[in-house]
C-alpha atoms as a PDB file:
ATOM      1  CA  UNK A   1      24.200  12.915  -0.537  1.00  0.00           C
ATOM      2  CA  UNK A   2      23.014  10.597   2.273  1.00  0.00           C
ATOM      3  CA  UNK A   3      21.257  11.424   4.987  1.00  0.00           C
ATOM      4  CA  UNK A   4      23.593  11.773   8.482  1.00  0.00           C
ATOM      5  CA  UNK A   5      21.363   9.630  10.040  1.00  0.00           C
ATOM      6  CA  UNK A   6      22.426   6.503   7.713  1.00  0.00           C
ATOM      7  CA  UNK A   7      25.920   6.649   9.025  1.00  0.00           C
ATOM      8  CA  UNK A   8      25.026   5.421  11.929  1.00  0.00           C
ATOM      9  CA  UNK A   9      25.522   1.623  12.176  1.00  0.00           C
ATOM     10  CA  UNK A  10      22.070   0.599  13.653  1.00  0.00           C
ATOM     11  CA  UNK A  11      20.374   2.535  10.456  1.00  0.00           C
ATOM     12  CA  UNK A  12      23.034   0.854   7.777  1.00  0.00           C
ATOM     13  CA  UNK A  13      21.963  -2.535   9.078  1.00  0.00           C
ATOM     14  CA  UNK A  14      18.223  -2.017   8.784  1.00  0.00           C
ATOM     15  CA  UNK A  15      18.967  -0.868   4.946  1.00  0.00           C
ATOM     16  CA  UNK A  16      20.416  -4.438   4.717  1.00  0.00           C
ATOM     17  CA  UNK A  17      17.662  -6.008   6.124  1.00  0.00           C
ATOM     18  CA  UNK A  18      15.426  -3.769   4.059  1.00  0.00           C
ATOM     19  CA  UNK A  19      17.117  -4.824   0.868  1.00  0.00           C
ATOM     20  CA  UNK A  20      17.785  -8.416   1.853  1.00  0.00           C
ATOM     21  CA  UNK A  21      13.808  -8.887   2.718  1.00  0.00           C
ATOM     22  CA  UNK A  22      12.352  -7.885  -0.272  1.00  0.00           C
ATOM     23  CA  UNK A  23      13.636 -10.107  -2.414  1.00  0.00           C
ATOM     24  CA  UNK A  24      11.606 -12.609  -0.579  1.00  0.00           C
ATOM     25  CA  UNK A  25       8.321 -10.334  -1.649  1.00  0.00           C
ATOM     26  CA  UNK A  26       5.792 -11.843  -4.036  1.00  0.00           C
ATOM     27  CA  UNK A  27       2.273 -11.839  -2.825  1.00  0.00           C
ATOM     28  CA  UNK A  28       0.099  -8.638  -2.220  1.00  0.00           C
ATOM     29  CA  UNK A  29       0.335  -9.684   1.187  1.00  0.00           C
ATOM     30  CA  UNK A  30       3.829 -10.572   1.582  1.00  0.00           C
ATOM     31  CA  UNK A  31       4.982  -6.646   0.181  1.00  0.00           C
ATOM     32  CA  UNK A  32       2.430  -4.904   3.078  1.00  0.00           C
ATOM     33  CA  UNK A  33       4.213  -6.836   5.495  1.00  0.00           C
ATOM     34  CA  UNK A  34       7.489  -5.540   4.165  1.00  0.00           C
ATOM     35  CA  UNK A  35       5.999  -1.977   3.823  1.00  0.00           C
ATOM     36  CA  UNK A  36       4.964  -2.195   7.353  1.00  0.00           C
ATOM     37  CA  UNK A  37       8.410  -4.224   8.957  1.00  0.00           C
ATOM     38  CA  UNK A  38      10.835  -2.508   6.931  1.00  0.00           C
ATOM     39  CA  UNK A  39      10.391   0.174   4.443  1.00  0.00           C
ATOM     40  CA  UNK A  40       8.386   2.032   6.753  1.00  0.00           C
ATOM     41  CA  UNK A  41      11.855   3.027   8.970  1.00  0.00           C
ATOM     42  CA  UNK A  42      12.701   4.978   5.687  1.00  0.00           C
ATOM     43  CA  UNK A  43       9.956   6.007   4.547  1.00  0.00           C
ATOM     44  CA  UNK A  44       7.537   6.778   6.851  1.00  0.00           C
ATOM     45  CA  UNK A  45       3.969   6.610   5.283  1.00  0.00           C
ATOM     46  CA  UNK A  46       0.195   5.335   6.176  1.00  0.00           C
ATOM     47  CA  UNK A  47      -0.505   4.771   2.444  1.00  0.00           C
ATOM     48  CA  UNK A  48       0.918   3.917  -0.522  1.00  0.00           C
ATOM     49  CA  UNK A  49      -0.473   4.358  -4.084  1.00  0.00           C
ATOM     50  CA  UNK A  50       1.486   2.648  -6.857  1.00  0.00           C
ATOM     51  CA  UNK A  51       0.659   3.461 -10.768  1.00  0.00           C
ATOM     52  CA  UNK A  52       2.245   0.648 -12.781  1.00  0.00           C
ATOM     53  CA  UNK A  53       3.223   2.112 -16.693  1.00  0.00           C
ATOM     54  CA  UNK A  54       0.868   0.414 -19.409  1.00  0.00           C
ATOM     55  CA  UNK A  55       2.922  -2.360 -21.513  1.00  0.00           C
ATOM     56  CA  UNK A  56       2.004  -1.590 -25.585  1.00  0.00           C
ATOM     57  CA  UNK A  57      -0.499  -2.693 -26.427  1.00  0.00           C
ATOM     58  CA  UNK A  58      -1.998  -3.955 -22.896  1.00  0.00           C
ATOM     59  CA  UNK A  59      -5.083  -2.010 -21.224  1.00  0.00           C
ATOM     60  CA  UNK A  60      -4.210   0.337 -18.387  1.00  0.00           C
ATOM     61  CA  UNK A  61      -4.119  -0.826 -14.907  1.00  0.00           C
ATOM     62  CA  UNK A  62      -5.765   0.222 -12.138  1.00  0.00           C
ATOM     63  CA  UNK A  63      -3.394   1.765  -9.032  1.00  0.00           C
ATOM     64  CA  UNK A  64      -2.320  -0.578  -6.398  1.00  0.00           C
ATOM     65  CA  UNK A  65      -3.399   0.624  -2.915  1.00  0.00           C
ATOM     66  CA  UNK A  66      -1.873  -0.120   0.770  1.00  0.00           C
ATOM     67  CA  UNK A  67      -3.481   1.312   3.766  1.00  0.00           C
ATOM     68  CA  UNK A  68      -2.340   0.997   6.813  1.00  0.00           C
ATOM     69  CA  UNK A  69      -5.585   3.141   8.212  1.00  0.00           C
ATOM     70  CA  UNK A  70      -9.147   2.865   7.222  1.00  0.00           C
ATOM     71  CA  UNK A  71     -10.099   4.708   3.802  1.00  0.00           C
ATOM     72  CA  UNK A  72     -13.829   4.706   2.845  1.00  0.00           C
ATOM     73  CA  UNK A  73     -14.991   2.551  -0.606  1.00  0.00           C
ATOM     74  CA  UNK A  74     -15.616   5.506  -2.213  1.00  0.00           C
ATOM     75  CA  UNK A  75     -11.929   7.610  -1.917  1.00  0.00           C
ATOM     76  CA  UNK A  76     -10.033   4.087  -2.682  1.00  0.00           C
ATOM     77  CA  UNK A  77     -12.243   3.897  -5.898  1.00  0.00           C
ATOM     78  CA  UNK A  78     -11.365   7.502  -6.568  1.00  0.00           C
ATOM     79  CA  UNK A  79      -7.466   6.838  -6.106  1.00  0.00           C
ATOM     80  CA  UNK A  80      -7.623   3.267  -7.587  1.00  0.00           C
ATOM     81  CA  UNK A  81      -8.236   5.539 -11.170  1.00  0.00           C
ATOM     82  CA  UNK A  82      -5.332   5.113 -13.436  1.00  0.00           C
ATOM     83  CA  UNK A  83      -6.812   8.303 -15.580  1.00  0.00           C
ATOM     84  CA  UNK A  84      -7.762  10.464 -13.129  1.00  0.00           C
ATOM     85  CA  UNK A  85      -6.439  14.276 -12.650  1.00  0.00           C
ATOM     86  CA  UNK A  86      -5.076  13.312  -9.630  1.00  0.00           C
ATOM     87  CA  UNK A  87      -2.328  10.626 -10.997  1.00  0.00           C
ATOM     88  CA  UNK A  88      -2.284  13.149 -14.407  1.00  0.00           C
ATOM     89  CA  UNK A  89      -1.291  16.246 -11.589  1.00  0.00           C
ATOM     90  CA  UNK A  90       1.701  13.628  -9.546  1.00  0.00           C
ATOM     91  CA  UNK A  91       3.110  12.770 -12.653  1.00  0.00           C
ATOM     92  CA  UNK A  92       3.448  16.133 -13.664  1.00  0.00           C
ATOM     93  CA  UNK A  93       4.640  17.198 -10.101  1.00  0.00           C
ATOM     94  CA  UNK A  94       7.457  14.689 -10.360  1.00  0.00           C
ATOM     95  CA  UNK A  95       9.052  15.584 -13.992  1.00  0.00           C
ATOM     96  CA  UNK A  96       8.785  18.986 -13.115  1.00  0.00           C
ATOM     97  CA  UNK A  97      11.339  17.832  -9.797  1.00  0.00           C
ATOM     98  CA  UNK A  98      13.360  16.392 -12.342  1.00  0.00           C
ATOM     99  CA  UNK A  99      12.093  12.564 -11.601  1.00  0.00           C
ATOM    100  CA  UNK A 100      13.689  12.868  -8.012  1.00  0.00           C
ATOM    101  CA  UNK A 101      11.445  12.148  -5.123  1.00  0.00           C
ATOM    102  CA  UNK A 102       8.758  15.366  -4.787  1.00  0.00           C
ATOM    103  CA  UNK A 103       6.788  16.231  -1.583  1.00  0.00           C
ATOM    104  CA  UNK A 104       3.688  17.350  -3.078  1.00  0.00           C
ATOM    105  CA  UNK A 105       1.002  18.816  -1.353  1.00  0.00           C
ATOM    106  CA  UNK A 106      -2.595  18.164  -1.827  1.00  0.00           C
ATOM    107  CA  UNK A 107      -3.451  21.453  -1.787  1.00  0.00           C
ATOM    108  CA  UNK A 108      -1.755  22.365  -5.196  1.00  0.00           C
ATOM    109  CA  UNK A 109      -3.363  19.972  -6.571  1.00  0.00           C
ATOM    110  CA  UNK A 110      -6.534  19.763  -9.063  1.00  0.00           C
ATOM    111  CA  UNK A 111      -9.745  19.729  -6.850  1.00  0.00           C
ATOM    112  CA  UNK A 112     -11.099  16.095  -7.051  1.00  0.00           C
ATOM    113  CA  UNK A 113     -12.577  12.841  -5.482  1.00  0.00           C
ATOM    114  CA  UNK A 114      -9.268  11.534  -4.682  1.00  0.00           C
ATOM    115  CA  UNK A 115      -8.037  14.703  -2.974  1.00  0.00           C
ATOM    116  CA  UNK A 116     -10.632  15.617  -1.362  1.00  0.00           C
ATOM    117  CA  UNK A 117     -10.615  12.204   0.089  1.00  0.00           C
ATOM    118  CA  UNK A 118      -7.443  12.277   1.306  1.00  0.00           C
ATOM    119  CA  UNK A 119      -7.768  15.220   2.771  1.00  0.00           C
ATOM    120  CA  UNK A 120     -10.840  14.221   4.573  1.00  0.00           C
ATOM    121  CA  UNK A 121      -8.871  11.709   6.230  1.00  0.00           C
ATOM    122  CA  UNK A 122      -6.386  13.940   7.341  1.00  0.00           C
ATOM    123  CA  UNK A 123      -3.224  13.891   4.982  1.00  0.00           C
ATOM    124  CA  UNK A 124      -1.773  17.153   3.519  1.00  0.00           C
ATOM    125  CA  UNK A 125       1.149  15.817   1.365  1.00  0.00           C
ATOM    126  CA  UNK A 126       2.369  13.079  -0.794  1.00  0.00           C
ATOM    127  CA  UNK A 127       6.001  11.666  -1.644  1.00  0.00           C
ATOM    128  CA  UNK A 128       5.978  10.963  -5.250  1.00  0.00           C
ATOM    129  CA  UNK A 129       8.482   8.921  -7.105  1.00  0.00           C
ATOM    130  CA  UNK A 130       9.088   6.055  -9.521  1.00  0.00           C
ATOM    131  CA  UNK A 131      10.860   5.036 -12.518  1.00  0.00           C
ATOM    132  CA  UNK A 132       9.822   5.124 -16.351  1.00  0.00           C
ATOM    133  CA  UNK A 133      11.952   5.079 -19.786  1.00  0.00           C
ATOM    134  CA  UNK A 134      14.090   8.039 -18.718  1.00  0.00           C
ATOM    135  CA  UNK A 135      15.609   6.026 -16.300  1.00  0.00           C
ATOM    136  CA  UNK A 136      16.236   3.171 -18.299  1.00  0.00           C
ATOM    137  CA  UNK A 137      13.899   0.860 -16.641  1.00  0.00           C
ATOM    138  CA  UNK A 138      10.975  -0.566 -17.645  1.00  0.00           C
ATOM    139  CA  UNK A 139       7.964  -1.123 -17.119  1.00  0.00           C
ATOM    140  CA  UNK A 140       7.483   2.467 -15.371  1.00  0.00           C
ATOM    141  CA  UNK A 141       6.329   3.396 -12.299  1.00  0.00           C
ATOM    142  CA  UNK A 142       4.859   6.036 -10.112  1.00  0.00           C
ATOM    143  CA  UNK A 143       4.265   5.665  -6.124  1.00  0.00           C
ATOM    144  CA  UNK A 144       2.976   8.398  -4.014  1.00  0.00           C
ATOM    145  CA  UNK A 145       3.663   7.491  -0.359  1.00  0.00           C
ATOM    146  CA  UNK A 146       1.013   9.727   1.833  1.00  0.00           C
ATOM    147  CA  UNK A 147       1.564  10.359   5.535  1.00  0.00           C
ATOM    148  CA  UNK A 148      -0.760  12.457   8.119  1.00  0.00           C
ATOM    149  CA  UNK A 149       2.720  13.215  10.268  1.00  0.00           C
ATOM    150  CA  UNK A 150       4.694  16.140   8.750  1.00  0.00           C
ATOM    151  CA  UNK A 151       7.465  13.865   9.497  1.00  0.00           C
ATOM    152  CA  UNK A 152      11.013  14.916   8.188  1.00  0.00           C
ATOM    153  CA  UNK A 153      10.711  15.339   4.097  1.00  0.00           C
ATOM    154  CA  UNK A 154      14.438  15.246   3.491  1.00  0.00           C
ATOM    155  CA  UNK A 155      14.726  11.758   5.104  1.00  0.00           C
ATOM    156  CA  UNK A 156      11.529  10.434   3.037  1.00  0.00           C
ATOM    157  CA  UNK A 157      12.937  11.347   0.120  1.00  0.00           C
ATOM    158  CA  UNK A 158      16.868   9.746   0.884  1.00  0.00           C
ATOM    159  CA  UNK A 159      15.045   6.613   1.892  1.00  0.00           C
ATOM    160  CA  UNK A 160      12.283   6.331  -1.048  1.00  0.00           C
ATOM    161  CA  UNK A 161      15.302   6.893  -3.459  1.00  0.00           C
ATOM    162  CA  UNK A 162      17.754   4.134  -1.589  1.00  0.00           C
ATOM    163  CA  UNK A 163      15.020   1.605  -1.405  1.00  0.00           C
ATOM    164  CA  UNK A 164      13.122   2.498  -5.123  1.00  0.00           C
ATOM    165  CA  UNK A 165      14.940  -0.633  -7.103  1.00  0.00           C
ATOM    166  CA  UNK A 166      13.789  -2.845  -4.459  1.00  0.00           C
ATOM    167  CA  UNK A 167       9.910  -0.841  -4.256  1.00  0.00           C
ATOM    168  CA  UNK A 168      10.062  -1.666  -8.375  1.00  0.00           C
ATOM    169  CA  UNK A 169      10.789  -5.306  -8.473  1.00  0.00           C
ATOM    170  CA  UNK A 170       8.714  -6.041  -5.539  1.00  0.00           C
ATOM    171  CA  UNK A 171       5.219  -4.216  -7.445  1.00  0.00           C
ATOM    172  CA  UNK A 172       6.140  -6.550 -10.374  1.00  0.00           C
ATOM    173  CA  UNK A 173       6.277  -9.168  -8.981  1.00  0.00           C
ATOM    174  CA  UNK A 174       2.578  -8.456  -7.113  1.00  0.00           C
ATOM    175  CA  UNK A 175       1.554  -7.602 -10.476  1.00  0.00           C
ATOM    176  CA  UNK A 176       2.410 -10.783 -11.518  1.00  0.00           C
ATOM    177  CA  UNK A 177       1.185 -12.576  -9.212  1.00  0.00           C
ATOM    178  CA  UNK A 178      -1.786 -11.093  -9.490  1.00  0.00           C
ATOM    179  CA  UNK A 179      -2.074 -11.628 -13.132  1.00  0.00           C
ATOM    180  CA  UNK A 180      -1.752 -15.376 -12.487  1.00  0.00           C
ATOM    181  CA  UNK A 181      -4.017 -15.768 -10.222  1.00  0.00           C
ATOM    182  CA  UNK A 182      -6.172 -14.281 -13.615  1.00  0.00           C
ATOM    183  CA  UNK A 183      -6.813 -11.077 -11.799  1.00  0.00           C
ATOM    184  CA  UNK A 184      -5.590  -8.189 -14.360  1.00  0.00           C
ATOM    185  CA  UNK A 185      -3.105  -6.031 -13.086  1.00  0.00           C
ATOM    186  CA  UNK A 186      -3.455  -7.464  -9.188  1.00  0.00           C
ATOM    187  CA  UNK A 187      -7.478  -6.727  -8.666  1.00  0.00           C
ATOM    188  CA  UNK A 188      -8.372  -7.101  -5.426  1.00  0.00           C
ATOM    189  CA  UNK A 189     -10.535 -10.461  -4.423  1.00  0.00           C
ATOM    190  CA  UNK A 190     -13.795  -8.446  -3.745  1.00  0.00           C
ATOM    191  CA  UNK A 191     -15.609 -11.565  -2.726  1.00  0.00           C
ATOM    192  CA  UNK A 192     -13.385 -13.921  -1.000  1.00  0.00           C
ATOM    193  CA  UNK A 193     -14.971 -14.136   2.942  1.00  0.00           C
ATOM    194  CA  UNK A 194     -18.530 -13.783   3.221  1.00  0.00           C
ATOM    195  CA  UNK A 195     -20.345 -10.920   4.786  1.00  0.00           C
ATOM    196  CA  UNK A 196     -20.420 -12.670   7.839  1.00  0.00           C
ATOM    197  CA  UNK A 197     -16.425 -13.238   8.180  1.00  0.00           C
ATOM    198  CA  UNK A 198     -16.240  -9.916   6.719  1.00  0.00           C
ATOM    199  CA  UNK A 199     -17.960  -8.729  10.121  1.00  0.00           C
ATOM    200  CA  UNK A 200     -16.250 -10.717  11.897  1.00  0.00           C
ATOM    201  CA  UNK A 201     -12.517  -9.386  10.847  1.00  0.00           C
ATOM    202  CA  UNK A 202     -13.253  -5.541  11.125  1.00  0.00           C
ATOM    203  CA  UNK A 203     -14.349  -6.767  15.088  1.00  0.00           C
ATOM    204  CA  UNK A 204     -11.037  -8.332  15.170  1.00  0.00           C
ATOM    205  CA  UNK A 205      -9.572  -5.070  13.683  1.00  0.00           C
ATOM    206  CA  UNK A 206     -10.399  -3.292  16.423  1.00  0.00           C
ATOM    207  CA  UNK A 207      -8.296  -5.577  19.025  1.00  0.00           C
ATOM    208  CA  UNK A 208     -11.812  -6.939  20.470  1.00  0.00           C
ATOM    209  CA  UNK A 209     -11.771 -11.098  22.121  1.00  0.00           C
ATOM    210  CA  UNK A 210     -13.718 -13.564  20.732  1.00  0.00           C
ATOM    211  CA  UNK A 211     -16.129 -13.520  23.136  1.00  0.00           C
ATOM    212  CA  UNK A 212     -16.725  -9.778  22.634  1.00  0.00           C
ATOM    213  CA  UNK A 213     -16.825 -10.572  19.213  1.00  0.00           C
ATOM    214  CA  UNK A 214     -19.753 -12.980  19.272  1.00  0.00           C
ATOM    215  CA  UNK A 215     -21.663 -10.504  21.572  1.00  0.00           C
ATOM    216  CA  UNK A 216     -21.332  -7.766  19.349  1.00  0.00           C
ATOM    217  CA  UNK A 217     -22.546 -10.548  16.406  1.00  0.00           C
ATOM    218  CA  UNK A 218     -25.239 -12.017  18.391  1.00  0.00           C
ATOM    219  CA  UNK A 219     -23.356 -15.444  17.385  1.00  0.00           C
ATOM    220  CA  UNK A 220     -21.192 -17.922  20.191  1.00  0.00           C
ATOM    221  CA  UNK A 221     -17.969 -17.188  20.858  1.00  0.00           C
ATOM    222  CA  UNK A 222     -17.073 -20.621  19.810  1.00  0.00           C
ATOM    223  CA  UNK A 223     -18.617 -19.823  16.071  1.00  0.00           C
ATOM    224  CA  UNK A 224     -16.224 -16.570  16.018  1.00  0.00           C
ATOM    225  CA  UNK A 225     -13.386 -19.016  16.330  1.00  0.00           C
ATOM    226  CA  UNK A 226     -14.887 -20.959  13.106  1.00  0.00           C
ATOM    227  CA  UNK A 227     -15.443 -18.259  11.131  1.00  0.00           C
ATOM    228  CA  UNK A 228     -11.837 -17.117  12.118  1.00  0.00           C
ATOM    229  CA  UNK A 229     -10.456 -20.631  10.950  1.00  0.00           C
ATOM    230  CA  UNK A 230     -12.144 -20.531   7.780  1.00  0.00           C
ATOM    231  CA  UNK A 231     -11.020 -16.519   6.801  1.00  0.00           C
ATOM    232  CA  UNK A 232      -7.091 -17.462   7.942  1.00  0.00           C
ATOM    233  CA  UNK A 233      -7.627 -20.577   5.482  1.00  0.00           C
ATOM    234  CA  UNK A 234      -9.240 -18.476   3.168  1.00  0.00           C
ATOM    235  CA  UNK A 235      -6.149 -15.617   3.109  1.00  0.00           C
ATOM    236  CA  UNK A 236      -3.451 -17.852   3.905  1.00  0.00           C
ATOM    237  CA  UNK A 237      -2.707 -16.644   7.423  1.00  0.00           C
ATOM    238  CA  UNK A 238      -1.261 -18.178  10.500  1.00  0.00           C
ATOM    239  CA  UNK A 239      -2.930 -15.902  12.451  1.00  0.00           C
ATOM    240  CA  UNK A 240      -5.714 -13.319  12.968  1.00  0.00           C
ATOM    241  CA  UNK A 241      -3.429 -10.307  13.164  1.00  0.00           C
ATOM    242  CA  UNK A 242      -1.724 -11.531   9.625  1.00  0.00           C
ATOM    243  CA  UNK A 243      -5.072 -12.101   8.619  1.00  0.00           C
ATOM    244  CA  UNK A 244      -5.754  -8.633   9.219  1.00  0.00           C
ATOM    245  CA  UNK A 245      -3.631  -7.272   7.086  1.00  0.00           C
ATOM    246  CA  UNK A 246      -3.542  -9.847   4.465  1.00  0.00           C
ATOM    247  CA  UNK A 247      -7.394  -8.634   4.260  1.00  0.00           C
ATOM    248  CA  UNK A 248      -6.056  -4.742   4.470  1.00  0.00           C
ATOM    249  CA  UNK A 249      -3.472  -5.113   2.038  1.00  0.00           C
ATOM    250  CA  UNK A 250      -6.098  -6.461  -0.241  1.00  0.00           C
ATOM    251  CA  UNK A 251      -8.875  -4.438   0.534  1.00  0.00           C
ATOM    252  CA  UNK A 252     -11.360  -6.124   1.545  1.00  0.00           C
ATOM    253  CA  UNK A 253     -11.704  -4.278   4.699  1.00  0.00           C
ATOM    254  CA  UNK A 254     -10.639  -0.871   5.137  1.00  0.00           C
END
């Protein structure tokens, strides 16, 4: 049954939008943006993990991971792990909730890298759902949507299972973009800025000017504008906050 709250006229039109927007989604940037602008009202979440199913006969593919907060190397390795315990334990979660969206906490979970990362950074439960043969759709899928506010479950769970056709399409389509760009099941562009612009975007991360910038560097504030022309050329941003997350949403900085 829906949730009260999407009676309400101001919540049914940012479903529409919700819908409406993603069908726009094709780049790895493109669906954090919509993850952040929309899908976010409905279900709240400063991560999300997404397990695409293995096509016969094709190797399996690593998990898809958009952070909105900074995660260390080492736990998005852990999570990144298609055939790890951890994805083994939220697929198991899920079909035991009858495929419907799960809140599963971290704690009941196998002890491991990725869970003891993400407890480390302060989350205690996931929202796991997704689609595989059962449901007639194909190729499967499992997301896992993890939030550090308690939040209220019941409204996750409405919105993950309104929006979930949309969530699908929208992760194939990454995939495939991802795959055309020769980059097997959406791997991230590890080396794309330099160390230099690397620096120079986690100082831009954390809201500082230009001039701040280049003090921090030891380089001109004038060269910090360069550097920032040549990593929103590089990511195919109009700006340095889309650049940002364009660089978020593909992990180069975290």
């Amino acid at each position: 049954m829906p949730h009260p709250a999407l009676h309400q006229s101001e919540h049914g039109d940012a479903l529409l939008r919700t819908v409406e927007a993603a069908a726009s989604v094709g780049t790895r940037h493109q669906f954090f943006v919509w993850l952040r602008l929309h899908l976010h009202r409905f279900v709240p979440h400063d991560v999300l993990l997404c397990l695409p199913g293995r096509a016969a006969g094709a190797a399996a593919s690593d998990a898809l991971i958009f952070n909105s907060i900074p995660l260390p190397e080492p736990v998005v390795s852990s999570l990144a792990q298609s055939a790890s315990p951890f994805w083994r334990d939220l697929s198991a979660a899920w079909v035991l909730e009858g495929r419907r969206p799960a809140e599963v906490l971290l704690a009941g979970l196998s002890d491991n890298d990725a869970v003891r990362g993400l407890r480390k950074a302060g989350f205690v439960s996931l929202t796991v759902h997704g689609v595989d043969a059962s449901c007639g759709v194909q190729p499967s899928l499992l997301l896992a949507f993890a939030h550090t506010a308690p939040g209220d479950a019941s409204w996750r769970r409405v919105g993950l299972q309104l929006c979930l056709p949309q969530i699908h399409f929208a992760v194939m389509r990454v995939l495939r973009e991802g795959q055309h760009d020769g980059e097997p099941g959406g791997a991230v562009h590890r080396h794309l800025l330099t160390q230099r612009e690397l620096e120079v975007l986690k100082a831009v991360r954390s809201a500082r000017g230009n001039l701040e910038i280049g003090e921090q560097l030891g380089i001109s504030a004038l060269t910090v504008k360069n550097h920032l022309r040549t990593i929103m050329r590089k990511l195919g941003a109009r700006n340095r906050v889309q650049a940002v997350a364009e660089a978020m949403a593909r992990q180069l900085i975290v």
